[in-house]
Protein backbone atom coordinates (compact mmCIF):
# COMPACT_ATOMS: atom_id res chain seq x y z
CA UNK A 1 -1.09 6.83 14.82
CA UNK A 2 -1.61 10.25 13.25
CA UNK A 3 -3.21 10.36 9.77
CA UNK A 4 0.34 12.10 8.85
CA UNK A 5 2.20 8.78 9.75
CA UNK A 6 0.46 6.49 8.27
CA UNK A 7 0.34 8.44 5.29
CA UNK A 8 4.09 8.84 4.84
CA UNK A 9 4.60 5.36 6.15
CA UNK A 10 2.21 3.89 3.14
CA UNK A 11 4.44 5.91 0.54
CA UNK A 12 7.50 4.59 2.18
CA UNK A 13 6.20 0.73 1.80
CA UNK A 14 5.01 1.60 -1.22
CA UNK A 15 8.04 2.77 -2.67
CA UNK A 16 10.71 0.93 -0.84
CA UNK A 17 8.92 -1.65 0.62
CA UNK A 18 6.95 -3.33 -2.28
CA UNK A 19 9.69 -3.66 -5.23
CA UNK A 20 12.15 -5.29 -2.43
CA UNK A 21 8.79 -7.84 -1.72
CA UNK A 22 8.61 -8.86 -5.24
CA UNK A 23 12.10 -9.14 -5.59
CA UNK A 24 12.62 -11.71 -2.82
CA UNK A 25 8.87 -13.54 -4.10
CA UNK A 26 10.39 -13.81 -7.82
CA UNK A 27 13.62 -14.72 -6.30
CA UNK A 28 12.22 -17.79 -4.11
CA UNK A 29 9.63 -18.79 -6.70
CA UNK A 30 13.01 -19.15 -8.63
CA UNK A 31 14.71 -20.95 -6.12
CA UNK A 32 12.02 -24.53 -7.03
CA UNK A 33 12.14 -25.98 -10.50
CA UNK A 34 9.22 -24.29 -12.54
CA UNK A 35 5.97 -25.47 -11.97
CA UNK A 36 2.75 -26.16 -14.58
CA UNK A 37 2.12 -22.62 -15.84
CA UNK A 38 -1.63 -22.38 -13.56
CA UNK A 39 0.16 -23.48 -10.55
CA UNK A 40 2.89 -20.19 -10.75
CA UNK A 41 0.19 -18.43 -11.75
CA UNK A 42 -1.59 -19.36 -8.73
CA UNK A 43 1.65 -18.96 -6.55
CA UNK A 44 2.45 -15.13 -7.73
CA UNK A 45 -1.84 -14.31 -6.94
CA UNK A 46 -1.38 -15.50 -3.27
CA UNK A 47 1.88 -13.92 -2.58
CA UNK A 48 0.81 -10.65 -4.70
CA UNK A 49 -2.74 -10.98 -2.25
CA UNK A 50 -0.01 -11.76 1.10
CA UNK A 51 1.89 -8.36 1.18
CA UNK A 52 -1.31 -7.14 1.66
CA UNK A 53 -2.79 -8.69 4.52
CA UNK A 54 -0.60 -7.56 7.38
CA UNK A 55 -0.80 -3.78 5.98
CA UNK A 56 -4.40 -3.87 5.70
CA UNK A 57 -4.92 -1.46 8.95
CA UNK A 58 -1.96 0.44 8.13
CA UNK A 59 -3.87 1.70 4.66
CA UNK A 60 -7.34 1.62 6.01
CA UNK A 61 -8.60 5.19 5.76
CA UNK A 62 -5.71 6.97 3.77
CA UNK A 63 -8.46 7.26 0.87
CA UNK A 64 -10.27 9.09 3.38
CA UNK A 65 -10.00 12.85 4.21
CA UNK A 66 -7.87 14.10 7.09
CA UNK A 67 -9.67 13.86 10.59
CA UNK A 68 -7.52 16.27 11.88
CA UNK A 69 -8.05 18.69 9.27
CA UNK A 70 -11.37 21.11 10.07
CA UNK A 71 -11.79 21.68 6.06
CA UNK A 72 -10.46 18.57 4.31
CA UNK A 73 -12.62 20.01 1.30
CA UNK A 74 -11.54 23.27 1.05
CA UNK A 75 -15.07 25.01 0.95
CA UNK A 76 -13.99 27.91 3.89
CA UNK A 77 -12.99 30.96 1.34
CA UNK A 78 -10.51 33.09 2.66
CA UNK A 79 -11.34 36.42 4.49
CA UNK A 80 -9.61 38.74 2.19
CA UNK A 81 -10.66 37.39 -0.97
CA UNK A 82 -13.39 35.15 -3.06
C-alpha cells in the first residue's frame, strides 16, 4: 500500500471511522445496567485501547516521511532562486 493510501485512509478512519466507534461503544456500554464507577472506567480504557489494535499496521509509519518522496525535507533549493 502506497504511503498516499494509507495516509488518506488514516484521515478517513479518523474522521468517519472513530466518532461512529464510540458511538456504538457508549451505545452498548448503555445497553447493561451501570456498573461500579472503576469497572466502566475500566470498560471505556479497553475498548478506547481495542479500536486500536487492528489499525496498528495501517498507522505504522504515517509519522514518518514519505519513502517515495526523494526530498521529504525540503533541503534541494530550487535552480532559479535561493
Amino acid at each position: 500500500m502506497s504511503y498516499r493510501t494509507r495516509k488518506l485512509l488514516c484521515a478517513l478512519f479518523l474522521f468517519f471511522g472513530l466518532p461512529l466507534y464510540i458511538f456504538a461503544a457508549v451505545t452498548l456500554v448503555g445497553l447493561f445496567e451501570r456498573p461500579h464507577l472503576a469497572l466502566e472506567f475500566a470498560i471505556y480504557v479497553g475498548l478506547g485501547v481495542l479500536w486500536a489494535l487492528p489499525l496498528r499496521a495501517l498507522f505504522r509509519g504515517i509519522g514518518r516521511p514519505d519513502p517515495d518522496n526523494p526530498d521529504p525535507g525540503g533541503t534541494k533549493r530550487h535552480p532559479a532562486g535561493k
